[in-house]
N, C-alpha and C. Protein backbone atom coordinates (compact mmCIF):
# COMPACT_ATOMS: atom_id res chain seq x y z
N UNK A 1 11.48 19.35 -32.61
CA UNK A 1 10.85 18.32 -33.41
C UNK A 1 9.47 18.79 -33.85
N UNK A 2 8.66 18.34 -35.12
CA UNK A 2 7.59 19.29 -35.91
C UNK A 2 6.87 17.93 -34.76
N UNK A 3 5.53 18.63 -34.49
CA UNK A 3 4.55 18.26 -33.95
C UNK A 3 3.97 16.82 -34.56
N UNK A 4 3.99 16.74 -35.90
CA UNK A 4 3.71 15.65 -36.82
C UNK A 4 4.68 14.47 -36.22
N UNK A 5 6.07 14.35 -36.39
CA UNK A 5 6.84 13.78 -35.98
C UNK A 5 6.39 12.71 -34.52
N UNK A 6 6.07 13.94 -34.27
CA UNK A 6 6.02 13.46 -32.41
C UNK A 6 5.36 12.45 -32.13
N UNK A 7 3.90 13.26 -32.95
CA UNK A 7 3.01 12.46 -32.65
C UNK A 7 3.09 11.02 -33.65
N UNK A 8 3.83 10.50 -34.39
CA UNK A 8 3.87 9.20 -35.32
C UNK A 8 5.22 8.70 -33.80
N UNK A 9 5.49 9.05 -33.13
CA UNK A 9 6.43 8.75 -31.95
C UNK A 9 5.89 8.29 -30.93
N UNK A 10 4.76 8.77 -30.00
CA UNK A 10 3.88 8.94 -29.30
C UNK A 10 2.79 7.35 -29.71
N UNK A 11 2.88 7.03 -30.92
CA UNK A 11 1.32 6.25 -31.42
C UNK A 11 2.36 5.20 -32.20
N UNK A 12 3.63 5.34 -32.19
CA UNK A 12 4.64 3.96 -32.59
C UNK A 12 4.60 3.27 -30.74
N UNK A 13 5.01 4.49 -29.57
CA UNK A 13 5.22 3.85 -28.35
C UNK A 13 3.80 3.16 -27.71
N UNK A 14 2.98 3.84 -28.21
CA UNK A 14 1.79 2.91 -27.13
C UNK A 14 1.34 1.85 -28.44
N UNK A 15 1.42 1.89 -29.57
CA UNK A 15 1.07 0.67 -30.51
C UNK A 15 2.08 -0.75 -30.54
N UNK A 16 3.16 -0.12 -30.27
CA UNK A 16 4.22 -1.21 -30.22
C UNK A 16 3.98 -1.72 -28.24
N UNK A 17 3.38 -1.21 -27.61
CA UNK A 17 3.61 -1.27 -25.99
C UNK A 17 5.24 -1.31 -25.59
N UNK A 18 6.39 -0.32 -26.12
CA UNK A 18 7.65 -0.33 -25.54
C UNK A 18 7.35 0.79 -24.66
N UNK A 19 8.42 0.90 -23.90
CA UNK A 19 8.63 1.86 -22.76
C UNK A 19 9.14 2.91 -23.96
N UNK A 20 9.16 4.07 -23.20
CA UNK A 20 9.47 5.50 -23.97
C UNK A 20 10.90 5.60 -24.03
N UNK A 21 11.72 5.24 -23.45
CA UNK A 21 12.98 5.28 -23.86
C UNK A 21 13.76 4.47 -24.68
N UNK A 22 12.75 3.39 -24.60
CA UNK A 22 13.17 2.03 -26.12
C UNK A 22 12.80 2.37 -27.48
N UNK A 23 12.61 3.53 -27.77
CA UNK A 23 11.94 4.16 -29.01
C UNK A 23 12.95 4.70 -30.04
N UNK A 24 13.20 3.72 -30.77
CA UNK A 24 13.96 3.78 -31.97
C UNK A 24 14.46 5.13 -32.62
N UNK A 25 15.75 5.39 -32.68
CA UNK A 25 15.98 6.90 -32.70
C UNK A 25 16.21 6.69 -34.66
N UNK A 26 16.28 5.14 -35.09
CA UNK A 26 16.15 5.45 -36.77
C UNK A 26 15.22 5.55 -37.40
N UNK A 27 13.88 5.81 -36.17
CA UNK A 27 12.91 5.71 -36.92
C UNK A 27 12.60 6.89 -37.14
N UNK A 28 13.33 7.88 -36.92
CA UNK A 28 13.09 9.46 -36.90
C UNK A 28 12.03 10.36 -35.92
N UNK A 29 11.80 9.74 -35.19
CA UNK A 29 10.27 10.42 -34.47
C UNK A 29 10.49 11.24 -32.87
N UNK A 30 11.96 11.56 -33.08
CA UNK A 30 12.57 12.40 -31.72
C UNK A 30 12.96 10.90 -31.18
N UNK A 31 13.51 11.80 -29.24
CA UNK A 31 13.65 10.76 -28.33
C UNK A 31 12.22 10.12 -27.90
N UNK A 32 12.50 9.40 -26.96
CA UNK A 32 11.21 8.60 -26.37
C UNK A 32 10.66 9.82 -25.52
N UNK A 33 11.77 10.51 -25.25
CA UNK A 33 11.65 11.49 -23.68
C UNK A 33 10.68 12.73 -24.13
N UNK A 34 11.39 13.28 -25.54
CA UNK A 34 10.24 14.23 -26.33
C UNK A 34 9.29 13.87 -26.12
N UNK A 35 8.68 12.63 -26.85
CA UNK A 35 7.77 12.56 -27.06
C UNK A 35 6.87 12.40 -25.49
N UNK A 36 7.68 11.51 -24.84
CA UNK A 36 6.54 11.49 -23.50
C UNK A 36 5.94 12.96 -22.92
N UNK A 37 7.40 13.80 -23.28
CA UNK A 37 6.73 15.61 -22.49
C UNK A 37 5.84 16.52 -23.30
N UNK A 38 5.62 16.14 -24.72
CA UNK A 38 4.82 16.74 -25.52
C UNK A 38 3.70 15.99 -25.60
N UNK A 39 3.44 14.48 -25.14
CA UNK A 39 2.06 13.91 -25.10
C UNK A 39 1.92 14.66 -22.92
N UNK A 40 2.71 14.79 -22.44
CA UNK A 40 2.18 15.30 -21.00
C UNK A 40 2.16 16.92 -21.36
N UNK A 41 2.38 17.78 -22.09
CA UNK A 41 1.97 18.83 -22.33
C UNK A 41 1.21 19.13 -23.17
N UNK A 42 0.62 18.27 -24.35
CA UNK A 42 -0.58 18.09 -24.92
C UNK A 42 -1.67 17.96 -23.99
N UNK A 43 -1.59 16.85 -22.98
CA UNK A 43 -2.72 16.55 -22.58
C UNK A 43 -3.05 17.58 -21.13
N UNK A 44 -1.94 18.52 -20.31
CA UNK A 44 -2.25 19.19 -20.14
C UNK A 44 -3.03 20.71 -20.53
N UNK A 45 -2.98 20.49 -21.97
CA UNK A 45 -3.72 21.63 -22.15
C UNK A 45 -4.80 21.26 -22.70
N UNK A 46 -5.09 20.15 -22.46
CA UNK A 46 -6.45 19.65 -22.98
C UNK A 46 -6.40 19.42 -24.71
N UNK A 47 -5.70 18.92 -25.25
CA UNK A 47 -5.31 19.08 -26.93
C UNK A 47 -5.53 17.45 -26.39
């Protein structure tokens, strides 16, 4: 999934307050699950 994506995934789940796996797969923005391991590997590298 392009990084762009993710992150409109990432900022739909904490704006809407759903859990990460309730994250609409027509909205195009990956799984919920992507996105939770690329915002926990973002923020491990300090990004």
């Amino acid at each position: 999934m392009p990084d762009r994506d993710v992150l409109c995934g990432i900022l739909y789940v904490l704006q809407a307050g759903i859990q990460w796996e309730y994250l609409p797969q027509e909205v195009g923005f990956g799984s919920g699950m992507t996105c939770w391991r690329r915002l926990r590997d973002w923020n491990e590298a300090g990004v």
